[in-house]
PDB file of N, CA and C in Angstrom:
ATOM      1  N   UNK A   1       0.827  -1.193   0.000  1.00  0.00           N
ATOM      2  CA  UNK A   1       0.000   0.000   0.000  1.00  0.00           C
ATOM      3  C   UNK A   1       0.871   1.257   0.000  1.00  0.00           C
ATOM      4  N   UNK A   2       1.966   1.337   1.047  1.00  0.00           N
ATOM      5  CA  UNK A   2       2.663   2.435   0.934  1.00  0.00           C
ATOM      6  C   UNK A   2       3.903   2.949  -0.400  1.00  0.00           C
ATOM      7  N   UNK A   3       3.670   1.595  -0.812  1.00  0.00           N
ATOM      8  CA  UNK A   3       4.452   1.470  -2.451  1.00  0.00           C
ATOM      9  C   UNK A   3       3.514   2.415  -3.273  1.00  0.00           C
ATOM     10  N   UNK A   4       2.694   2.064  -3.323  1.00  0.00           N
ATOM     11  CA  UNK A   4       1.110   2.690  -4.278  1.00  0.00           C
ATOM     12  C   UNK A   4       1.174   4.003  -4.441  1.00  0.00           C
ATOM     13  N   UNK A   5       1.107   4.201  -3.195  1.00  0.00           N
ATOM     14  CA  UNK A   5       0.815   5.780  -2.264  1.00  0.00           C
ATOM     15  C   UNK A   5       2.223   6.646  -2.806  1.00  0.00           C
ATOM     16  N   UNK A   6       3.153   6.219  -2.602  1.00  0.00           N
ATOM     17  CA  UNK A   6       4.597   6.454  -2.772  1.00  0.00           C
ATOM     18  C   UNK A   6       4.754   6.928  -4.208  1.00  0.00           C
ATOM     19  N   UNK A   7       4.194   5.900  -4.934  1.00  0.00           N
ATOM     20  CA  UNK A   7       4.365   6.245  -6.750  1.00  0.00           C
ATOM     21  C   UNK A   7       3.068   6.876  -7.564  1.00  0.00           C
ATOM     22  N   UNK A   8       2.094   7.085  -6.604  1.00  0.00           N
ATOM     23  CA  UNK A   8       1.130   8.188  -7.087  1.00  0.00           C
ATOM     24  C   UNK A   8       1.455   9.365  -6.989  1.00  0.00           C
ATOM     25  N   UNK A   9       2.268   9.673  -5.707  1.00  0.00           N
ATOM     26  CA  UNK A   9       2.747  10.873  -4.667  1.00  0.00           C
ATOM     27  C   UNK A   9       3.937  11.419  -6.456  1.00  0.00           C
ATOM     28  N   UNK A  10       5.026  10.787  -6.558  1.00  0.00           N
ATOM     29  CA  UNK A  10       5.657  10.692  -7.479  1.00  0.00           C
ATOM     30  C   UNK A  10       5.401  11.863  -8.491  1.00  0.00           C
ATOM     31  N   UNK A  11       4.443  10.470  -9.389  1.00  0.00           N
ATOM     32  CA  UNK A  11       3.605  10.894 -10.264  1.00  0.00           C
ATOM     33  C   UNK A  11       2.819  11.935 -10.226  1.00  0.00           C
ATOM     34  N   UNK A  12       2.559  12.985  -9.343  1.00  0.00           N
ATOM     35  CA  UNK A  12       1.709  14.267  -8.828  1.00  0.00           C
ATOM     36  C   UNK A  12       2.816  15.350  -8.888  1.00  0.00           C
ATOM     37  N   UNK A  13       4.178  14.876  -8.515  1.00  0.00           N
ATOM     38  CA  UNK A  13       4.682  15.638  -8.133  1.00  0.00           C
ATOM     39  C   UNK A  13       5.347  15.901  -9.819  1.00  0.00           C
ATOM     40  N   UNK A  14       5.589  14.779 -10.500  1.00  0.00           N
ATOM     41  CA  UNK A  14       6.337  14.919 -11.786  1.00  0.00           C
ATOM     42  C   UNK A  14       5.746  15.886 -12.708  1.00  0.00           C
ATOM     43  N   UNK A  15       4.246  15.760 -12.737  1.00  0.00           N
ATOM     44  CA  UNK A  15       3.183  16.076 -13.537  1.00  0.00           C
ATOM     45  C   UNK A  15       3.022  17.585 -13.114  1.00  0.00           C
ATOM     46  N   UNK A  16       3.106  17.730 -11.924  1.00  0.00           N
ATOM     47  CA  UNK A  16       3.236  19.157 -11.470  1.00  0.00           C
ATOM     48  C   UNK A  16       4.428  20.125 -11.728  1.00  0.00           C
ATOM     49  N   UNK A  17       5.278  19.280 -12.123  1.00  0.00           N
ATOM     50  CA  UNK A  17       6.134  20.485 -12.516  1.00  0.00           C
ATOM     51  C   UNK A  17       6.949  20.598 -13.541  1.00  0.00           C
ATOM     52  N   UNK A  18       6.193  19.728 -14.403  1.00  0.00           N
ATOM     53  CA  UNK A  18       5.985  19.684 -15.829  1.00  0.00           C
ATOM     54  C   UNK A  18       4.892  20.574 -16.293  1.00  0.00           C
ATOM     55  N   UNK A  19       3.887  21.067 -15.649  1.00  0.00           N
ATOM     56  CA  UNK A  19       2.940  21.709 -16.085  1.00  0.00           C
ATOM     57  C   UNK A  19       3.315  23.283 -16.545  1.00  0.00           C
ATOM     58  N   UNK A  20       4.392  23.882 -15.648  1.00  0.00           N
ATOM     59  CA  UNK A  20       4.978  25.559 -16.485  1.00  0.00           C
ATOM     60  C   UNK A  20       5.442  25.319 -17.922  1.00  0.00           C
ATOM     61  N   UNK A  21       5.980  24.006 -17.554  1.00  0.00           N
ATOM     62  CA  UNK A  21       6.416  23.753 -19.050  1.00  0.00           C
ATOM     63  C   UNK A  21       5.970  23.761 -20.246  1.00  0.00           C
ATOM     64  N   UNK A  22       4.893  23.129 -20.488  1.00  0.00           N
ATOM     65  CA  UNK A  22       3.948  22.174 -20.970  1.00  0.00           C
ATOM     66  C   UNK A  22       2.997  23.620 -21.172  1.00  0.00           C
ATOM     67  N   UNK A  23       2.759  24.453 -20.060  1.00  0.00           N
ATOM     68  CA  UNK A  23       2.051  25.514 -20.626  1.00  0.00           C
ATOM     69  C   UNK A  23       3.048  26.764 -21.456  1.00  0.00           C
ATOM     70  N   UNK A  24       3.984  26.759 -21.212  1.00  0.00           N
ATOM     71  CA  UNK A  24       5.107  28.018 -21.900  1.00  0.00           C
ATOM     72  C   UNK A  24       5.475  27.701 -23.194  1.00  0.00           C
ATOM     73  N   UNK A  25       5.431  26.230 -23.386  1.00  0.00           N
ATOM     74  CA  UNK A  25       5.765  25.755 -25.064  1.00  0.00           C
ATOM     75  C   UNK A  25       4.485  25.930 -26.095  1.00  0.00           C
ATOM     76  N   UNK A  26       3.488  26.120 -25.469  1.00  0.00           N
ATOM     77  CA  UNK A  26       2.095  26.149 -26.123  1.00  0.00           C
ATOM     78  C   UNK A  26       2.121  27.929 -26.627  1.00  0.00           C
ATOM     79  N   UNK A  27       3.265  28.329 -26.298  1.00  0.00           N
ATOM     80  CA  UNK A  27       2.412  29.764 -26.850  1.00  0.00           C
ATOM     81  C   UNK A  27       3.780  29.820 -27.613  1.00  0.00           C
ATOM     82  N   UNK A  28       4.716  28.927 -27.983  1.00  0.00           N
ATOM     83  CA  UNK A  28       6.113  29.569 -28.987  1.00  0.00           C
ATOM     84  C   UNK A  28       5.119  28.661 -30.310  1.00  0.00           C
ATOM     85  N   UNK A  29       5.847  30.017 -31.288  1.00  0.00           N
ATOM     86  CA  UNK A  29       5.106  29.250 -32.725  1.00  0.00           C
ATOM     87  C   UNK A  29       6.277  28.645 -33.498  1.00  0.00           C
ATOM     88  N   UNK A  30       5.831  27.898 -34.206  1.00  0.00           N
ATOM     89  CA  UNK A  30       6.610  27.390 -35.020  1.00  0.00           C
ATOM     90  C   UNK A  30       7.718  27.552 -35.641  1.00  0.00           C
ATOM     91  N   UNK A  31       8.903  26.634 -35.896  1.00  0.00           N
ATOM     92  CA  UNK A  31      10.163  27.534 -36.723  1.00  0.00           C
ATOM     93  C   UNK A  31       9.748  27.173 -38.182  1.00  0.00           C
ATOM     94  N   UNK A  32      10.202  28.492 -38.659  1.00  0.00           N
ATOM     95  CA  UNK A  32      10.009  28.400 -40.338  1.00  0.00           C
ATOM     96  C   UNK A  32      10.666  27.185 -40.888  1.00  0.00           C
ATOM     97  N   UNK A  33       9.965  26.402 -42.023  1.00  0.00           N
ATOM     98  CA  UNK A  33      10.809  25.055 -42.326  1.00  0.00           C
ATOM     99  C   UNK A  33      11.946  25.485 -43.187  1.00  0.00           C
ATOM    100  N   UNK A  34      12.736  24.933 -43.311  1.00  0.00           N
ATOM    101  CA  UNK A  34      14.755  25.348 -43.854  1.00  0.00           C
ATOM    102  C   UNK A  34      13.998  25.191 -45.350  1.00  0.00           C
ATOM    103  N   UNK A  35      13.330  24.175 -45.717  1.00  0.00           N
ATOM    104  CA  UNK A  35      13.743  24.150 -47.162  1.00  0.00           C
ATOM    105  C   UNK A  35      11.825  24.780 -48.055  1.00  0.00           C
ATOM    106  N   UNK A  36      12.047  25.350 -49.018  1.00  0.00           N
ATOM    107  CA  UNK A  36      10.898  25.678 -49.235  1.00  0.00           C
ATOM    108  C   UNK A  36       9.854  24.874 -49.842  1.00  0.00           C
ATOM    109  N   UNK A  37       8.570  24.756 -50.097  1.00  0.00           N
ATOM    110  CA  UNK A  37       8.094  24.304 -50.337  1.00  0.00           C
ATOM    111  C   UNK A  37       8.063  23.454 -51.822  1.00  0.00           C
ATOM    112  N   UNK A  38       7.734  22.500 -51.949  1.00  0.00           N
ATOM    113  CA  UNK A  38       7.616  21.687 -52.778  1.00  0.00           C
ATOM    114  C   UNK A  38       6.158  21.393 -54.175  1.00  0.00           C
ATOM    115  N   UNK A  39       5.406  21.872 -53.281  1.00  0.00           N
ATOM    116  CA  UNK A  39       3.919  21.994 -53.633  1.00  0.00           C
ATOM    117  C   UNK A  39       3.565  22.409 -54.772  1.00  0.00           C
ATOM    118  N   UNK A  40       2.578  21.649 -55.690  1.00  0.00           N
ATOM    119  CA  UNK A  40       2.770  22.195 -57.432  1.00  0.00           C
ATOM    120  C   UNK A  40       3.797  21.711 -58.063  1.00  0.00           C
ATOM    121  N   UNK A  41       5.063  21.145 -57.203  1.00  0.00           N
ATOM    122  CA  UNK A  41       5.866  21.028 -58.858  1.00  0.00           C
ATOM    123  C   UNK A  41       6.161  19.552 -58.710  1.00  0.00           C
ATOM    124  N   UNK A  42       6.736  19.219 -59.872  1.00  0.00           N
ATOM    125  CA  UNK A  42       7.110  17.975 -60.131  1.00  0.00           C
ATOM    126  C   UNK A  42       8.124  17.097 -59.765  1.00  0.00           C
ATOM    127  N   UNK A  43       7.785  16.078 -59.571  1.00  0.00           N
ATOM    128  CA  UNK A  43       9.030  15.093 -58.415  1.00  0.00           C
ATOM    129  C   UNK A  43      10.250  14.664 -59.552  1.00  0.00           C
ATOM    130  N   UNK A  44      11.799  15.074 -58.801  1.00  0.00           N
ATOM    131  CA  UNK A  44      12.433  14.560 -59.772  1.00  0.00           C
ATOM    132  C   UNK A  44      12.488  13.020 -60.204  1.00  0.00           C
ATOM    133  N   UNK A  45      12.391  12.234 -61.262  1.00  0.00           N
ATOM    134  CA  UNK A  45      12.705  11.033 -61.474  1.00  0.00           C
ATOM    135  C   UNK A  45      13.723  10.402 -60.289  1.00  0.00           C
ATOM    136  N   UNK A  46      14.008   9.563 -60.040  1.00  0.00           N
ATOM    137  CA  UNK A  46      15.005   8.671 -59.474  1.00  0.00           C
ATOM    138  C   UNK A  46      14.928   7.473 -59.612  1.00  0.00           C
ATOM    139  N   UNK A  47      16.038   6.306 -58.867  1.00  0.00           N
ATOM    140  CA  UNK A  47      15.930   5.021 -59.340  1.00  0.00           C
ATOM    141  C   UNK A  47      16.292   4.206 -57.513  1.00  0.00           C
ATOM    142  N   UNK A  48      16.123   3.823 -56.829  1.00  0.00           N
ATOM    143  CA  UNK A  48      16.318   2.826 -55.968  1.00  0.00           C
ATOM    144  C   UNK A  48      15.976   1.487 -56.110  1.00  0.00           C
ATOM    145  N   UNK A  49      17.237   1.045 -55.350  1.00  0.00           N
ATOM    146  CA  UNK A  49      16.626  -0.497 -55.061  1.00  0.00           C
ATOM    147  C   UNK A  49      15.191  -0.785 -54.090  1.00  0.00           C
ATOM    148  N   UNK A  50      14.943  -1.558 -54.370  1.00  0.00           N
ATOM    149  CA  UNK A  50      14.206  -2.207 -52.931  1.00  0.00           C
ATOM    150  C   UNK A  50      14.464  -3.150 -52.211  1.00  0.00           C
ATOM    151  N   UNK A  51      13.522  -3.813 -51.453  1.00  0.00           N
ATOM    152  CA  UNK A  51      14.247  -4.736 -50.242  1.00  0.00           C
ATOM    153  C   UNK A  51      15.163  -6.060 -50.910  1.00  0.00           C
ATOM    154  N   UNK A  52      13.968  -6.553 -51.728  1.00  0.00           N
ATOM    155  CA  UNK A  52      14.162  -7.575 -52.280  1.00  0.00           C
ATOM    156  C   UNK A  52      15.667  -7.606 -53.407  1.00  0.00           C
ATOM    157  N   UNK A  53      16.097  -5.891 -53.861  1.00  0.00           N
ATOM    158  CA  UNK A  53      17.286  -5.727 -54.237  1.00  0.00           C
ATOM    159  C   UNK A  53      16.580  -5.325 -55.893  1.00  0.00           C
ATOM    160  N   UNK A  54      15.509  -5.431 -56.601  1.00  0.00           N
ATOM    161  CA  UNK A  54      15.009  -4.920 -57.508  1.00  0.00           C
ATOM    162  C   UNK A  54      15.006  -3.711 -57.846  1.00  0.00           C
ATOM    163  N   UNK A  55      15.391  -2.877 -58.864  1.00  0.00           N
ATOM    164  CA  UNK A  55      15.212  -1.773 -59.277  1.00  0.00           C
ATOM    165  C   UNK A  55      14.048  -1.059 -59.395  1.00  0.00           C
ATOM    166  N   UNK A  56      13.812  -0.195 -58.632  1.00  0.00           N
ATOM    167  CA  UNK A  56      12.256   0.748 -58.475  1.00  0.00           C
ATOM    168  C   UNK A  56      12.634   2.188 -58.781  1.00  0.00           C
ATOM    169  N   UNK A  57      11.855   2.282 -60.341  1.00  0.00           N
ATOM    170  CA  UNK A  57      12.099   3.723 -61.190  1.00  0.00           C
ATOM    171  C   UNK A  57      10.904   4.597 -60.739  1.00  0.00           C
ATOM    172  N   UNK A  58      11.186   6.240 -60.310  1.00  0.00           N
ATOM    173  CA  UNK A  58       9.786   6.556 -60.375  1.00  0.00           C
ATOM    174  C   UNK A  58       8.357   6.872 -61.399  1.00  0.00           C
ATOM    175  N   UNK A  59       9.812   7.004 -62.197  1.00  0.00           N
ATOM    176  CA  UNK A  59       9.244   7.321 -63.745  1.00  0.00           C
ATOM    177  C   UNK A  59       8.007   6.412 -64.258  1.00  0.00           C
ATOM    178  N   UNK A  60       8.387   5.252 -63.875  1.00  0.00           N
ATOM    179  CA  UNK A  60       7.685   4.043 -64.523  1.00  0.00           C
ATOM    180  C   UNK A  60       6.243   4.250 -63.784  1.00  0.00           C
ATOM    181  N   UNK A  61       5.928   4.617 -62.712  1.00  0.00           N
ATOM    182  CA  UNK A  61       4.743   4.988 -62.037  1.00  0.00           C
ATOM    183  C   UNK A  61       3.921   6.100 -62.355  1.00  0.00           C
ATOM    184  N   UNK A  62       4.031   6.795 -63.776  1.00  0.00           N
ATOM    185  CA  UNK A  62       3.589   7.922 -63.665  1.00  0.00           C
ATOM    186  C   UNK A  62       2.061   7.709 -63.975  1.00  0.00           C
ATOM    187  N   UNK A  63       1.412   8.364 -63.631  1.00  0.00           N
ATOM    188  CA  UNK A  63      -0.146   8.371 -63.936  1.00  0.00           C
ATOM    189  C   UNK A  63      -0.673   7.327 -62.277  1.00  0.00           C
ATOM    190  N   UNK A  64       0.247   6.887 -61.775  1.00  0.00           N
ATOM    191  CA  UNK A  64      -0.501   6.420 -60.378  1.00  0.00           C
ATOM    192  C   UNK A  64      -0.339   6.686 -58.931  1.00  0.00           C
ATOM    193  N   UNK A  65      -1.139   6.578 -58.035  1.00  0.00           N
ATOM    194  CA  UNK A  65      -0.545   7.254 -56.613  1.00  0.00           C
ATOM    195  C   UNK A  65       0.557   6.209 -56.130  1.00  0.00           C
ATOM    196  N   UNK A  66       1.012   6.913 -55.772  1.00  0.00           N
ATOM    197  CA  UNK A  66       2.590   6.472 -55.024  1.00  0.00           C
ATOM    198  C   UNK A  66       2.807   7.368 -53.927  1.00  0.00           C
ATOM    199  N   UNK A  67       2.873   6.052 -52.969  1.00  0.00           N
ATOM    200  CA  UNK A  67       3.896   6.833 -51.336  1.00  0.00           C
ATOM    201  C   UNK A  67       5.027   6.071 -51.102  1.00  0.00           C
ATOM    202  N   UNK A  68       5.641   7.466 -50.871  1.00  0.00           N
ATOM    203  CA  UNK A  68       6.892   7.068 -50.755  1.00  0.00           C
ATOM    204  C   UNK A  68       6.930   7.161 -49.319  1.00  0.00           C
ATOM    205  N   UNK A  69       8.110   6.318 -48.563  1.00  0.00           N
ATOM    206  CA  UNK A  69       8.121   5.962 -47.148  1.00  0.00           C
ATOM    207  C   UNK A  69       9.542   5.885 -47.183  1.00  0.00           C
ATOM    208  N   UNK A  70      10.481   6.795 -46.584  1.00  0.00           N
ATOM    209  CA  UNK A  70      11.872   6.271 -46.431  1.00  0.00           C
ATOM    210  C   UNK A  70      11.836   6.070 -44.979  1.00  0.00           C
ATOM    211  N   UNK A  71      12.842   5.364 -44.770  1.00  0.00           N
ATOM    212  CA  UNK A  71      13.336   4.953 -43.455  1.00  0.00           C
ATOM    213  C   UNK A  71      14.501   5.059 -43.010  1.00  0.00           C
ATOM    214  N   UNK A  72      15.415   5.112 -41.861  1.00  0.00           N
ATOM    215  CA  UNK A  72      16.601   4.818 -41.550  1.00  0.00           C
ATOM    216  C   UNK A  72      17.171   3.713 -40.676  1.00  0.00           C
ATOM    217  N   UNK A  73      17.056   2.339 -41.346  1.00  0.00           N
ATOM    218  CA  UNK A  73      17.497   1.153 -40.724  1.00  0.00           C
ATOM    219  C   UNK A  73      19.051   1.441 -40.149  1.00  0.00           C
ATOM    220  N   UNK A  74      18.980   0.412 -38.873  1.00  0.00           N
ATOM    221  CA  UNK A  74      19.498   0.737 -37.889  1.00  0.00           C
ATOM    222  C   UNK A  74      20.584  -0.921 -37.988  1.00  0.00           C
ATOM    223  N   UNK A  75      21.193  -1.250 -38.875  1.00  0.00           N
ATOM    224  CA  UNK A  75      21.945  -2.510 -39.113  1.00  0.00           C
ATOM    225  C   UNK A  75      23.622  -2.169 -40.110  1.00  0.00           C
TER     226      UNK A  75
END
């Protein structure tokens, strides 16, 4: 019981003084993004592999939706 009590107590206290915080970041606005927008224009061609080690052109996709998803594996 006094374990319980102990890590609620904690948890009240963490949450509490996280709260100036948590309210002072809510009023900074946004940083302008570094690179400009992209919007309207056209994606350059490129060529990657994929998992399987196959060649994936973007070109060859044109006329269909495509998402692209990069990742940064960690191996």
């Amino acid at each position: 019981m006094y374990l319980v009590l102990m890590s609620r107590s904690v948890l009240l206290a963490i949450l509490v003084s996280l709260l100036p915080i948590m309210v002072a970041a809510q009023g900074k606005p946004y940083p302008k993004p570094q690179v400009p927008s992209a919007s309207g224009k056209p994606i350059p061609d490129f060529t990657l592999k994929d998992r399987s080690g196959k060649r994936f052109n973007l070109s060859s996709q044109r006329g269909k939706c495509v998402l692209l998803y990069f990742y940064r594996g960690y191996w």
